[in-house]
C-alpha atoms as a PDB file:
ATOM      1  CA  UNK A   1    -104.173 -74.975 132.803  1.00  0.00           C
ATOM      2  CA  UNK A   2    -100.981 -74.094 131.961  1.00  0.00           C
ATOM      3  CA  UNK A   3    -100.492 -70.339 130.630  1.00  0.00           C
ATOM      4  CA  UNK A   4     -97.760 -68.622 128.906  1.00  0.00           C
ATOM      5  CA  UNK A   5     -98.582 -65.099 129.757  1.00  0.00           C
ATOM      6  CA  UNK A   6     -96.551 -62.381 127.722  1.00  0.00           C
ATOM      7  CA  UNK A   7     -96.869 -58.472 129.503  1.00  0.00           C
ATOM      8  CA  UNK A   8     -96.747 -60.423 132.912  1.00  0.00           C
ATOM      9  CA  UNK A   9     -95.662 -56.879 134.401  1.00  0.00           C
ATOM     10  CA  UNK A  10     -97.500 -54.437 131.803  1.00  0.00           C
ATOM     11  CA  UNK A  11    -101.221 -52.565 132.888  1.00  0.00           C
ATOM     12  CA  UNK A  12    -102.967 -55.818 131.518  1.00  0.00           C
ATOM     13  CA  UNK A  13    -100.796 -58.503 131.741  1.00  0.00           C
ATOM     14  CA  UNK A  14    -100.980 -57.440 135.796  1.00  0.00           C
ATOM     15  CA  UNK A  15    -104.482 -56.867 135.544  1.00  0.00           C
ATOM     16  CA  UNK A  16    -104.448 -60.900 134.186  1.00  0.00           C
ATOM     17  CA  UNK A  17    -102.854 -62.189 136.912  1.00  0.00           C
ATOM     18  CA  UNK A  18    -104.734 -60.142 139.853  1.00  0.00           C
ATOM     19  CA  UNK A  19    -108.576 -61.390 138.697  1.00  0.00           C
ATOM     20  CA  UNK A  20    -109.910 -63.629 140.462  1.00  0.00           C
ATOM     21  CA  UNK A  21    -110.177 -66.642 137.860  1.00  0.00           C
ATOM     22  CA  UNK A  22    -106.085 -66.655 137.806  1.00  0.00           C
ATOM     23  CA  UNK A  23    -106.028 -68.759 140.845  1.00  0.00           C
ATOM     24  CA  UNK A  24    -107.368 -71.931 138.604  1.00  0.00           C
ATOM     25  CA  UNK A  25    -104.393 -71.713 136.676  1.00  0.00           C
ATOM     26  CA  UNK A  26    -100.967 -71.886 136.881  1.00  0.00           C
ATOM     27  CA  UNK A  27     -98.974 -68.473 135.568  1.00  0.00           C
ATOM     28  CA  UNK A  28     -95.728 -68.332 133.523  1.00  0.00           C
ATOM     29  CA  UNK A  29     -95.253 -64.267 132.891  1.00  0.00           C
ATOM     30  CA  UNK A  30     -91.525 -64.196 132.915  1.00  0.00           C
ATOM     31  CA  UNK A  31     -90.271 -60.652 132.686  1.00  0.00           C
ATOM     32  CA  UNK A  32     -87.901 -59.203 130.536  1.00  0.00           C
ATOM     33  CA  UNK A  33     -84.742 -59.997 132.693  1.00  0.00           C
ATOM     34  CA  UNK A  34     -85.539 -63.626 132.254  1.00  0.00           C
ATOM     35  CA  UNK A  35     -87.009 -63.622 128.685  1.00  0.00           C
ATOM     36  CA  UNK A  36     -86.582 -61.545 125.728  1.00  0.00           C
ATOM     37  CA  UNK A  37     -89.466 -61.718 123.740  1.00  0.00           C
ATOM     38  CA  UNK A  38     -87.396 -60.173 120.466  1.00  0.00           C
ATOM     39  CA  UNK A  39     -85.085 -63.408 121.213  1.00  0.00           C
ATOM     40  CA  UNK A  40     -86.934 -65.832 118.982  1.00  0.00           C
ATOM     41  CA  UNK A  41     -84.370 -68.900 120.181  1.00  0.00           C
ATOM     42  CA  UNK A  42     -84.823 -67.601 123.787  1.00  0.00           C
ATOM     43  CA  UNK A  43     -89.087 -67.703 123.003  1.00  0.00           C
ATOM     44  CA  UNK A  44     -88.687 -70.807 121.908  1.00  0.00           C
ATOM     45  CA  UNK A  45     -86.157 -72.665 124.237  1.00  0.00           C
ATOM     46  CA  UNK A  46     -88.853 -70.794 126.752  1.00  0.00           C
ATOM     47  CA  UNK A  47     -91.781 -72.534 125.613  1.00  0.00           C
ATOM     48  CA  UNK A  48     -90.113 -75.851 125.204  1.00  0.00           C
ATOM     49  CA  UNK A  49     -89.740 -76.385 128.542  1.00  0.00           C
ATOM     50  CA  UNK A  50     -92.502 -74.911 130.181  1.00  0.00           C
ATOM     51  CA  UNK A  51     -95.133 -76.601 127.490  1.00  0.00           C
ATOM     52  CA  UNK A  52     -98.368 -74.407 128.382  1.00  0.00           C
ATOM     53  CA  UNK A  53    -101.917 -75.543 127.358  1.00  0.00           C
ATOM     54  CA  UNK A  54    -102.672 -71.646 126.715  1.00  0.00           C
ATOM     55  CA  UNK A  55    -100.863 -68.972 124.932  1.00  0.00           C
ATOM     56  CA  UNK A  56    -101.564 -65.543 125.821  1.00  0.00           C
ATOM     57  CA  UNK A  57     -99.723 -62.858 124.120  1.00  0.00           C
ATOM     58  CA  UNK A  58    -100.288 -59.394 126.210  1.00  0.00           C
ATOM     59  CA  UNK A  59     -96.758 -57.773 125.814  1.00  0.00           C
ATOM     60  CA  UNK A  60     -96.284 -54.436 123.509  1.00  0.00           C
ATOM     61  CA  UNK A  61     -94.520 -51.450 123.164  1.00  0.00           C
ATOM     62  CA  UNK A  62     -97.636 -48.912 124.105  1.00  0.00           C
ATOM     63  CA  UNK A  63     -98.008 -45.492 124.051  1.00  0.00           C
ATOM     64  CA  UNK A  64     -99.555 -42.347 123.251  1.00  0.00           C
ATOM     65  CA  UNK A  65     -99.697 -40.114 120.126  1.00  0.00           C
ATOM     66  CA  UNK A  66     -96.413 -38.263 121.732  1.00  0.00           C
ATOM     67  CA  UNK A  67     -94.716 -41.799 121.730  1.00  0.00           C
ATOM     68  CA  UNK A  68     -96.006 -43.381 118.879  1.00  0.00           C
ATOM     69  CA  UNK A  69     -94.767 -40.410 116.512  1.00  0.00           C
ATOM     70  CA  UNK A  70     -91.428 -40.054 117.970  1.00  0.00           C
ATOM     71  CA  UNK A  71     -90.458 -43.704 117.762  1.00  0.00           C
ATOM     72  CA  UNK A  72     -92.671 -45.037 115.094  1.00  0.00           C
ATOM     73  CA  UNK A  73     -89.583 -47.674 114.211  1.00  0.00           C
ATOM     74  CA  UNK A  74     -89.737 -48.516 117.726  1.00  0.00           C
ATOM     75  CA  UNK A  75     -93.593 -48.884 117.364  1.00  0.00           C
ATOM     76  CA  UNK A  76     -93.122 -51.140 114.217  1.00  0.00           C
ATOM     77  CA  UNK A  77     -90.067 -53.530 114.727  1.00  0.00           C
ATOM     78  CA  UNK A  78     -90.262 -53.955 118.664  1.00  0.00           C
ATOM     79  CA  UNK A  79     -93.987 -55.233 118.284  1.00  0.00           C
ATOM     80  CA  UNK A  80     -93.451 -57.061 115.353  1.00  0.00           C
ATOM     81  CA  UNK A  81     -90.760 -58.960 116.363  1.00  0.00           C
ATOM     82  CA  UNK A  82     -92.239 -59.746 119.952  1.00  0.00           C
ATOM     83  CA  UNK A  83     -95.539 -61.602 118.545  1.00  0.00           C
ATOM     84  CA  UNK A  84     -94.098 -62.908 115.612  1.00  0.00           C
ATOM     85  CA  UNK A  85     -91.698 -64.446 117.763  1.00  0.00           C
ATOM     86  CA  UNK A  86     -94.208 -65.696 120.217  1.00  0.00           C
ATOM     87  CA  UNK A  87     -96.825 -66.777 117.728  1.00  0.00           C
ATOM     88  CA  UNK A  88     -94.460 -69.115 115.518  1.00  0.00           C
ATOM     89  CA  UNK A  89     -92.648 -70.233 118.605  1.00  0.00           C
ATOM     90  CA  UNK A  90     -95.986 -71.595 119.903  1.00  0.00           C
ATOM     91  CA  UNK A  91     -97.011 -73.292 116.442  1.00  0.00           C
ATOM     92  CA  UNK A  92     -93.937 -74.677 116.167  1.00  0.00           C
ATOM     93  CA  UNK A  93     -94.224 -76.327 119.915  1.00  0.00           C
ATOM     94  CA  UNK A  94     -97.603 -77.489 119.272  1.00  0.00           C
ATOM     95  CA  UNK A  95     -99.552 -75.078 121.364  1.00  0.00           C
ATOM     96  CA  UNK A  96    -103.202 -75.225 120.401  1.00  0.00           C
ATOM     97  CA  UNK A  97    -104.681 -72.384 121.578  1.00  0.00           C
ATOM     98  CA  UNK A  98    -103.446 -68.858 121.527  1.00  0.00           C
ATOM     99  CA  UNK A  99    -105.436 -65.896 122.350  1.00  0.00           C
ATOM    100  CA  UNK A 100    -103.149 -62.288 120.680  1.00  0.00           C
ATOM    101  CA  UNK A 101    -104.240 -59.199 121.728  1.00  0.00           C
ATOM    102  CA  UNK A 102    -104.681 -56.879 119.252  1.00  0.00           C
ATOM    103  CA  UNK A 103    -105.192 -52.911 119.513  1.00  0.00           C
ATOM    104  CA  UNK A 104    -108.364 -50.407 117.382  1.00  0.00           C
ATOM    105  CA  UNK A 105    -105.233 -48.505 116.105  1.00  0.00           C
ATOM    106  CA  UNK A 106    -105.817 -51.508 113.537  1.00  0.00           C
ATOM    107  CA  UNK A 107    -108.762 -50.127 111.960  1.00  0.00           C
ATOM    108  CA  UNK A 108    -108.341 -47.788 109.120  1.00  0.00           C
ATOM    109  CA  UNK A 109    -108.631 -44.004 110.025  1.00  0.00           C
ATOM    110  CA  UNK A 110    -111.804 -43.229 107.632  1.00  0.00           C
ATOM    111  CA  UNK A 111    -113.760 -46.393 108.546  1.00  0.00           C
ATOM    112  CA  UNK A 112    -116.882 -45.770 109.509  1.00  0.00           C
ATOM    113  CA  UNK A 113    -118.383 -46.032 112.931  1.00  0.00           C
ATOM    114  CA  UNK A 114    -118.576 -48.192 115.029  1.00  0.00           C
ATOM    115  CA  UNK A 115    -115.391 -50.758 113.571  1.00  0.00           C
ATOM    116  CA  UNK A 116    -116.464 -53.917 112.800  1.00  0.00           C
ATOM    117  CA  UNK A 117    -113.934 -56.497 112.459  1.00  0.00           C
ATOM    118  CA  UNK A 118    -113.980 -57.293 108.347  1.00  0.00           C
ATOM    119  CA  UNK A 119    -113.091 -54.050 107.795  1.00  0.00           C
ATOM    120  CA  UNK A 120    -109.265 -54.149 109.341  1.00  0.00           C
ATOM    121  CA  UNK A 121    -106.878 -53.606 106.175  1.00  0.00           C
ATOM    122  CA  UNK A 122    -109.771 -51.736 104.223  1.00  0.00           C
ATOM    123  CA  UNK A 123    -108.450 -48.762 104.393  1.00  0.00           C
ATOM    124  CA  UNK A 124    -105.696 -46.144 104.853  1.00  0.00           C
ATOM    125  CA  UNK A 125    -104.254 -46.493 108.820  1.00  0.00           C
ATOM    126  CA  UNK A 126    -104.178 -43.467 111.190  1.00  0.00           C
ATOM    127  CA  UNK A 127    -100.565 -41.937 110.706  1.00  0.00           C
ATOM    128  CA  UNK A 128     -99.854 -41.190 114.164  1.00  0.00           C
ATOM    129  CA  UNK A 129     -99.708 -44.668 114.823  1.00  0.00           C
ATOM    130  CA  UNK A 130     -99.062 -46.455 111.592  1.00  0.00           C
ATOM    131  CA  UNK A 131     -96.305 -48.551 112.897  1.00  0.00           C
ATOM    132  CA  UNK A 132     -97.890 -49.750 115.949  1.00  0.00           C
ATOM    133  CA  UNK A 133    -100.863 -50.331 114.059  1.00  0.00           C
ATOM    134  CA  UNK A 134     -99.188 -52.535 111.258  1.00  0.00           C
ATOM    135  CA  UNK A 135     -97.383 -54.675 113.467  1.00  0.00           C
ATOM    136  CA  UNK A 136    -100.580 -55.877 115.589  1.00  0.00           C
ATOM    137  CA  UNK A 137    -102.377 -56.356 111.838  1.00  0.00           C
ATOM    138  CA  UNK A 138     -99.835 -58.546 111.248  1.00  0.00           C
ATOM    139  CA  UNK A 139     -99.812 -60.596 113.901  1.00  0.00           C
ATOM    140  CA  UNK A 140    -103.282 -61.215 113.849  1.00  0.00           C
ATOM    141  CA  UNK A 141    -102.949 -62.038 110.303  1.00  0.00           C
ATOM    142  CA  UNK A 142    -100.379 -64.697 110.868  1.00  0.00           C
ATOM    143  CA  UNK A 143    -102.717 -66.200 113.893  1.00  0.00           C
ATOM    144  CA  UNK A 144    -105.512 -66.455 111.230  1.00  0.00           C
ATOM    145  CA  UNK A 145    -103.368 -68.225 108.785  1.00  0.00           C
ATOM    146  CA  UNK A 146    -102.011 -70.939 111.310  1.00  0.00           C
ATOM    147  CA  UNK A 147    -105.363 -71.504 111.797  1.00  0.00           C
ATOM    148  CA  UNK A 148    -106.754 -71.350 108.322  1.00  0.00           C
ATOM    149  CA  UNK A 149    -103.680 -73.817 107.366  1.00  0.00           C
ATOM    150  CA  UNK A 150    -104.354 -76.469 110.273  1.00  0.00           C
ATOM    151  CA  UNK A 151    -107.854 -75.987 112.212  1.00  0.00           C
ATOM    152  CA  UNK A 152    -106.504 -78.009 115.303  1.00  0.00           C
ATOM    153  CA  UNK A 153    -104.679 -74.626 116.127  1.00  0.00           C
ATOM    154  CA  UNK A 154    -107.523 -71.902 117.655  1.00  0.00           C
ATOM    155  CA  UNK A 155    -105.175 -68.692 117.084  1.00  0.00           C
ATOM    156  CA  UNK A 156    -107.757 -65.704 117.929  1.00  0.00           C
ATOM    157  CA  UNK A 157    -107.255 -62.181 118.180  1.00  0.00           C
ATOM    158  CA  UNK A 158    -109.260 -59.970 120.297  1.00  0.00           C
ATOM    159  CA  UNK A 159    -109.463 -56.289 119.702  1.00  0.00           C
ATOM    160  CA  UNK A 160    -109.796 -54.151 122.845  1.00  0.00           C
ATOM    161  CA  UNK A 161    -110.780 -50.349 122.853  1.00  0.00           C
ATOM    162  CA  UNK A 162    -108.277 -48.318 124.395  1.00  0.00           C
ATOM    163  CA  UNK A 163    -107.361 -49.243 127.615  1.00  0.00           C
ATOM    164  CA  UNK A 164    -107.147 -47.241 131.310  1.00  0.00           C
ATOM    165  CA  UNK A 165    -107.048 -48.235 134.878  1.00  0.00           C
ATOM    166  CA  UNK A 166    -104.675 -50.017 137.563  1.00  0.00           C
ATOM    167  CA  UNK A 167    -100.722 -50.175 136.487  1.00  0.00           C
ATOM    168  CA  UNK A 168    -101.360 -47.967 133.835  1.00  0.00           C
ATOM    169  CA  UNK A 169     -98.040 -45.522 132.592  1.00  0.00           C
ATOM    170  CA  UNK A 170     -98.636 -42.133 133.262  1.00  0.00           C
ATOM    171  CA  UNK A 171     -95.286 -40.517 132.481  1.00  0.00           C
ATOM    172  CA  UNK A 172     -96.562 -37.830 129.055  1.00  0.00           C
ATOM    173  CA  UNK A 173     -93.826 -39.706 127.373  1.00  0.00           C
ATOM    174  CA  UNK A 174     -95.482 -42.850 127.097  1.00  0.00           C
ATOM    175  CA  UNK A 175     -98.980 -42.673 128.330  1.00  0.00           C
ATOM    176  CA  UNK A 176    -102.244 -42.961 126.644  1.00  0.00           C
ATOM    177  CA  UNK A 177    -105.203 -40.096 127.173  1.00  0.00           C
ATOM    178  CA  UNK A 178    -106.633 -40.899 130.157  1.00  0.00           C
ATOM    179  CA  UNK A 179    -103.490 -41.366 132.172  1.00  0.00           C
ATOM    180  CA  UNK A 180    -102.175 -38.782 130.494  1.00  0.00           C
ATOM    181  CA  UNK A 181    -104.950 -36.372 131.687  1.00  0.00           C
ATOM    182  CA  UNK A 182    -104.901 -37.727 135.654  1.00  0.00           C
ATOM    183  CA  UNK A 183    -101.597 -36.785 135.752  1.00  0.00           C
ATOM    184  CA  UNK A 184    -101.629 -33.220 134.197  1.00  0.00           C
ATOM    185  CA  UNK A 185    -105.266 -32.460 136.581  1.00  0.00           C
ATOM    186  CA  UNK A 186    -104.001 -33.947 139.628  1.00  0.00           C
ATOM    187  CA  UNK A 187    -100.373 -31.743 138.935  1.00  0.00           C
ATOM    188  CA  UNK A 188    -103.153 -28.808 137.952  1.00  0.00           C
ATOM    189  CA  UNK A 189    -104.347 -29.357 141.264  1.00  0.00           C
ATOM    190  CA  UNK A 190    -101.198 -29.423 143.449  1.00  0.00           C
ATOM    191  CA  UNK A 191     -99.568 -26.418 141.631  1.00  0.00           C
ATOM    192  CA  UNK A 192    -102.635 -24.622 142.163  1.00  0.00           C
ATOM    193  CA  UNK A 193    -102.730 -23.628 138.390  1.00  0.00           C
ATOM    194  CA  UNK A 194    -106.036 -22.394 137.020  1.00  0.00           C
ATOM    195  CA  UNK A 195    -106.168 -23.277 133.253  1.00  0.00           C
ATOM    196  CA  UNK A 196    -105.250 -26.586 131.750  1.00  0.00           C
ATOM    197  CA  UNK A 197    -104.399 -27.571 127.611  1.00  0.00           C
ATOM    198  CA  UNK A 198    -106.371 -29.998 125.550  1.00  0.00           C
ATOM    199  CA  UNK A 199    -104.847 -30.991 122.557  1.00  0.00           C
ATOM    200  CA  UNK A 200    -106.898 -30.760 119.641  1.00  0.00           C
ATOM    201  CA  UNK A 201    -110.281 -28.897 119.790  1.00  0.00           C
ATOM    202  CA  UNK A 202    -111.481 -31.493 122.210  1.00  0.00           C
ATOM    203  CA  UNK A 203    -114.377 -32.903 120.133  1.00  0.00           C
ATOM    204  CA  UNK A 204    -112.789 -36.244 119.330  1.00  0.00           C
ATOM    205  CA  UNK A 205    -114.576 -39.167 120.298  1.00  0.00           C
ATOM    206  CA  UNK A 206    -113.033 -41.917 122.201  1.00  0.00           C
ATOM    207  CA  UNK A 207    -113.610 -45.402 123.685  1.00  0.00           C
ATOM    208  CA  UNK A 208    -112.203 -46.632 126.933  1.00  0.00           C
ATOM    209  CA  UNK A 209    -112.695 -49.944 128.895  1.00  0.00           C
ATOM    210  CA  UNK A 210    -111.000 -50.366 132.532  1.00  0.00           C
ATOM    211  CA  UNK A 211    -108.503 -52.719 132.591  1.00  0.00           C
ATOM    212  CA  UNK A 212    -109.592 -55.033 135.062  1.00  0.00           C
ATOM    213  CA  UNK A 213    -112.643 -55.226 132.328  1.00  0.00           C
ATOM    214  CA  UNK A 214    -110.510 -56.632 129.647  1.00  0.00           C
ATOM    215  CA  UNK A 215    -108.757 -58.859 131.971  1.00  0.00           C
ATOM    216  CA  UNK A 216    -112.465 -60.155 132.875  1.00  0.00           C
ATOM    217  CA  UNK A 217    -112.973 -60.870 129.452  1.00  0.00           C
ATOM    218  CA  UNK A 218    -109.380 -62.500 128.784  1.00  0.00           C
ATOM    219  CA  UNK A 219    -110.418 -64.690 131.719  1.00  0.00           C
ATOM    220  CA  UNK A 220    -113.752 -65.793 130.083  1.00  0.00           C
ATOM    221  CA  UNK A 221    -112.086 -66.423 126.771  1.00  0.00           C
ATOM    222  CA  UNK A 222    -109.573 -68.481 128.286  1.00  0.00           C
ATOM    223  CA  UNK A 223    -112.709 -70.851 129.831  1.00  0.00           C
ATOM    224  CA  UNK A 224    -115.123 -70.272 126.219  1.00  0.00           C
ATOM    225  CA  UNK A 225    -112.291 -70.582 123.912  1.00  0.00           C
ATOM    226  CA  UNK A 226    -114.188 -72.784 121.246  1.00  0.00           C
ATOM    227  CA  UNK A 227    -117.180 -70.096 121.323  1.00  0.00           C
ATOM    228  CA  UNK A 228    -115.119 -67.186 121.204  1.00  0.00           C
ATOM    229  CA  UNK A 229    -114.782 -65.743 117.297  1.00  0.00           C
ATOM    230  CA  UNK A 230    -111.643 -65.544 115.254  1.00  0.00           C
ATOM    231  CA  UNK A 231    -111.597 -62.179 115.588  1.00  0.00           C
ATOM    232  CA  UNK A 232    -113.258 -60.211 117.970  1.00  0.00           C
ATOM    233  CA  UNK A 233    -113.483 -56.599 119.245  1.00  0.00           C
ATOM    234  CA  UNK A 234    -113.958 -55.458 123.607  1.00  0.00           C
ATOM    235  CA  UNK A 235    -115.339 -53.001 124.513  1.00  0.00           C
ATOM    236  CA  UNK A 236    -118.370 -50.643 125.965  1.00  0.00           C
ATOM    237  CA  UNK A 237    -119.713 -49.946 122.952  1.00  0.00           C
ATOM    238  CA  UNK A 238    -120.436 -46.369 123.851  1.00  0.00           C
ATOM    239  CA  UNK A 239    -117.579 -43.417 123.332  1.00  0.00           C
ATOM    240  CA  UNK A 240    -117.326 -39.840 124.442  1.00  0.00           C
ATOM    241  CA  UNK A 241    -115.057 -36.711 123.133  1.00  0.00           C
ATOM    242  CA  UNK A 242    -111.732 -35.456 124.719  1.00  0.00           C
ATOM    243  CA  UNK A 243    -113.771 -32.475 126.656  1.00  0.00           C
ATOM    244  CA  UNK A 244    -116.278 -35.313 128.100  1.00  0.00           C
ATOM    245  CA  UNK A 245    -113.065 -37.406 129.492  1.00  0.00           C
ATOM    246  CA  UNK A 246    -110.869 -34.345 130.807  1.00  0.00           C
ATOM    247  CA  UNK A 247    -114.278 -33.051 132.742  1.00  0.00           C
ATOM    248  CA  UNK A 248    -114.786 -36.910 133.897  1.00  0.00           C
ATOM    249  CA  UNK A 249    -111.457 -36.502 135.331  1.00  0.00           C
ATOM    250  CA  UNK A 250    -111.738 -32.925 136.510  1.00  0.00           C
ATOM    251  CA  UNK A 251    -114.606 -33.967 138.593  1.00  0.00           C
ATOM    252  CA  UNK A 252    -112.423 -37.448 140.044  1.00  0.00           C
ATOM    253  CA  UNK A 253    -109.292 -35.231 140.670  1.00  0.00           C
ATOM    254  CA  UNK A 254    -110.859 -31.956 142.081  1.00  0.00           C
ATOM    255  CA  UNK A 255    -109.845 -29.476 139.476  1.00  0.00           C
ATOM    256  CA  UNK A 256    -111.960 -26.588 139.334  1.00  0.00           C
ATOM    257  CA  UNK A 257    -110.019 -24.074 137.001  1.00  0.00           C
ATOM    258  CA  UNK A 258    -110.843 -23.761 132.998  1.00  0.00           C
ATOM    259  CA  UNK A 259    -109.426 -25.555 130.310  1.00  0.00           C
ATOM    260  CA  UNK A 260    -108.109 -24.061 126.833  1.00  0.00           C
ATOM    261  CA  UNK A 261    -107.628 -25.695 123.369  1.00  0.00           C
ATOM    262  CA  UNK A 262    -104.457 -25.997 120.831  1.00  0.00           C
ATOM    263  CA  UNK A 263    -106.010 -26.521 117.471  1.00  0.00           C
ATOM    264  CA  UNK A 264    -102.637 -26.921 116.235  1.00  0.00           C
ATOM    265  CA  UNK A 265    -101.719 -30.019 118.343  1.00  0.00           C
ATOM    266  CA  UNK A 266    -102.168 -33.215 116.532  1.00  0.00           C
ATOM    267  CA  UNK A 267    -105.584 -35.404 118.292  1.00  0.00           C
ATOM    268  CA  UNK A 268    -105.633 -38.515 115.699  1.00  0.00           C
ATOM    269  CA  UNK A 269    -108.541 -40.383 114.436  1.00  0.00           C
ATOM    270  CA  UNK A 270    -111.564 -37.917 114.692  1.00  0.00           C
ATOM    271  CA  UNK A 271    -113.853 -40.963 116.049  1.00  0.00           C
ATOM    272  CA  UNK A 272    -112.712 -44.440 117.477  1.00  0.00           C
ATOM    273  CA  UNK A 273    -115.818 -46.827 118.429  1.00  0.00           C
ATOM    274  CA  UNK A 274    -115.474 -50.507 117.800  1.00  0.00           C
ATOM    275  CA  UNK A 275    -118.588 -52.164 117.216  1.00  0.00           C
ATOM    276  CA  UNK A 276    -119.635 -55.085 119.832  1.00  0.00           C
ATOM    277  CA  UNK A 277    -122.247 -57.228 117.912  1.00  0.00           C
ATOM    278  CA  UNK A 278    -120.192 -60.228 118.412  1.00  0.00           C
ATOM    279  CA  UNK A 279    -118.628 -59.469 122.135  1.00  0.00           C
ATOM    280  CA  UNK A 280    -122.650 -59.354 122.587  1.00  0.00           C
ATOM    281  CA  UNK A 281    -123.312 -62.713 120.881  1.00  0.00           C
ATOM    282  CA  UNK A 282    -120.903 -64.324 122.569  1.00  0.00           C
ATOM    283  CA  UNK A 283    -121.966 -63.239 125.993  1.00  0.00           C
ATOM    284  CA  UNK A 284    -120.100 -60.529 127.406  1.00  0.00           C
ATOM    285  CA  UNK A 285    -119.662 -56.915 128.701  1.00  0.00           C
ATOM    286  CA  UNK A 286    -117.215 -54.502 130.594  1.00  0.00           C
ATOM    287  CA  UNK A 287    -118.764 -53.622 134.416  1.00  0.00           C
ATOM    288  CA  UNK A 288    -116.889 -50.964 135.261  1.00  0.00           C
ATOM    289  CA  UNK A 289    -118.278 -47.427 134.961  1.00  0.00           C
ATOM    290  CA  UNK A 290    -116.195 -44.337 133.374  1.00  0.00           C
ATOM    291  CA  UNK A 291    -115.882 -42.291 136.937  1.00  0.00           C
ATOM    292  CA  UNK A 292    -115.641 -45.968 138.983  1.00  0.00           C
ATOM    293  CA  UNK A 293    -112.315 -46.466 136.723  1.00  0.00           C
ATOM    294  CA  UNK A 294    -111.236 -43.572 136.705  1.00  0.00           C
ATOM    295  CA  UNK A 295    -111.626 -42.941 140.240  1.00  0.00           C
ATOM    296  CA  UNK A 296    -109.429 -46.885 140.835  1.00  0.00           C
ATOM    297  CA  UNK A 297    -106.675 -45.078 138.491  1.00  0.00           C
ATOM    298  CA  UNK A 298    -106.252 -41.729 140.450  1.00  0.00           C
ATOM    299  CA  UNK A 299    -105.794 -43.966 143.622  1.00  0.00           C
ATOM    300  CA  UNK A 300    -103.668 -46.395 142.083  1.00  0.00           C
ATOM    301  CA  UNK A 301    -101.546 -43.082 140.563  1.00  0.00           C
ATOM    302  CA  UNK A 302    -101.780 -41.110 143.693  1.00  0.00           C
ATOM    303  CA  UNK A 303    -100.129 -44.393 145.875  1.00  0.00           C
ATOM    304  CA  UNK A 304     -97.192 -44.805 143.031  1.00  0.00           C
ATOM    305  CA  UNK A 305     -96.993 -41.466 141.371  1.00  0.00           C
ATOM    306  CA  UNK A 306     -98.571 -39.020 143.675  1.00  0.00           C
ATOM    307  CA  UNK A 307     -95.483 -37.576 145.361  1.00  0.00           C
ATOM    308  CA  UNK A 308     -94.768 -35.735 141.763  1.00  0.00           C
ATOM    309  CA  UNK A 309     -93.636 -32.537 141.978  1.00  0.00           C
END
């Protein structure tokens, strides 16, 4: 097939185009140089001439609690715009099927655990990313009405735990927790310091899924489409807290020293586990194990990062 890839360059969008299924199809992942996905003519003109079969929209503006407080307009209009512009350019070109990917920030912050998909807009969102997480509600919300208005368009949304591994951003800036914590343990390391930060008391739970797992599962839905549910969460189905990852790490890296806590440091939702009853029915799961990943993401930052002083 023909596939309009958006986040042709990003951690998954790369992740995408390296699995092995990618060579049965033929790739359009323009980057932003040659397509600006907040240009809706420029989506469109785009689209007209390379008619895809397959829609997949992969491009954000991702980041960490650091980044999504500081630029929470950012966060809202730059994500908004981008699959708004993508999604109605697509309907209006005729393109059938479109898989969005959506983020867990969309779950409300006092849902219980694990999320399950009919309960995204039930709730009061998690502040720290409130703009990130409206915009990818609403673009899922706009692929289920094209849909619900004409059924010959499959729009589907699939809802990935948070994300790690190969072509990740690990600048504190912009990175998510895992990254995040590579960087500061391998730095740790190097520096030869002895006692590392945590954020938060370091009993929040979180969910992570290697990358090159959720590009395994992209690649399936691609080939299942008609199987695959409207809306659909990824993921391990098993979490662990902020302590568990930074000593998962610690052990990958080779830190040895202590770590300490700042209670006063802002560490989001207190639990984030999406529930995978329907990944399961439809017939998939994530290989890759926690240390495995981790372990690909400390090469992949020591090869591109590791000269950091």
């Amino acid at each position: 097939m023909k596939i309009f890839l958006t986040g042709g360059a990003g951690m998954v969008g790369t992740n995408i185009r390296e699995h092995a299924a990618a060579a049965g199809h033929e790739f359009f992942a323009p980057d932003i140089a040659e397509l600006d996905l907040s240009d809706f003519t420029a989506v469109k003109a785009y689209l007209d001439r390379v008619r895809p079969d397959f829609v997949i929209h992969a491009a954000g503006r991702v980041g960490g609690i650091q980044a999504n407080m500081a630029h929470p307009v950012a966060f809202l209009l730059e994500n908004l715009d981008m699959g708004r512009n993508v999604v109605w350019a697509a309907r209006q070109l005729g393109v059938k099927r479109l898989l969005n990917l959506g983020s867990s920030c969309m779950y409300p912050r006092n849902a219980p655990n694990p999320l399950k998909e009919e309960l995204v807009l039930q709730g009061e969102l998690e502040p720290t990313n409130e703009g990130y997480a409206l915009a990818k509600i609403a673009v899922s919300r706009l692929c289920s009405y094209i849909s619900r208005e004409n059924p010959e368009y499959a729009y589907k949304t699939l809802i990935p735990c948070n994300l790690y591994g190969r072509w990740d951003k690990f600048a504190p800036e912009n990175s998510h927790m895992i990254p995040a914590v590579i960087r500061k343990l391998h730095l740790a390391v190097k520096r030869g310091e002895n006692s590392v930060e945590i954020w938060g008391d370091g009993k929040a739970r979180r969910e992570f899924m290697y990358a090159g797992d959720v590009a395994d599962c992209v690649h399936r839905a691609v080939t299942h489409f008609e199987t695959l549910p409207e809306l659909m969460n990824a993921g391990p189905g098993e979490d662990h807290s902020i302590d568990e990852y930074y000593a998962a790490v610690a052990e990958v890296v080779g830190y040895k020293g202590t770590f300490t806590h700042d209670a006063s440091k802002p560490a989001g939702m207190a639990r984030k586990l999406v529930d995978i009853s329907r990944q399961k029915a439809w017939g998939w799961a994530p290989k890759t194990p926690l240390k495995e990943g981790v372990a690909a993401a400390y090469e992949f930052f020591k090869t591109h990062y590791g000269d950091e002083k």
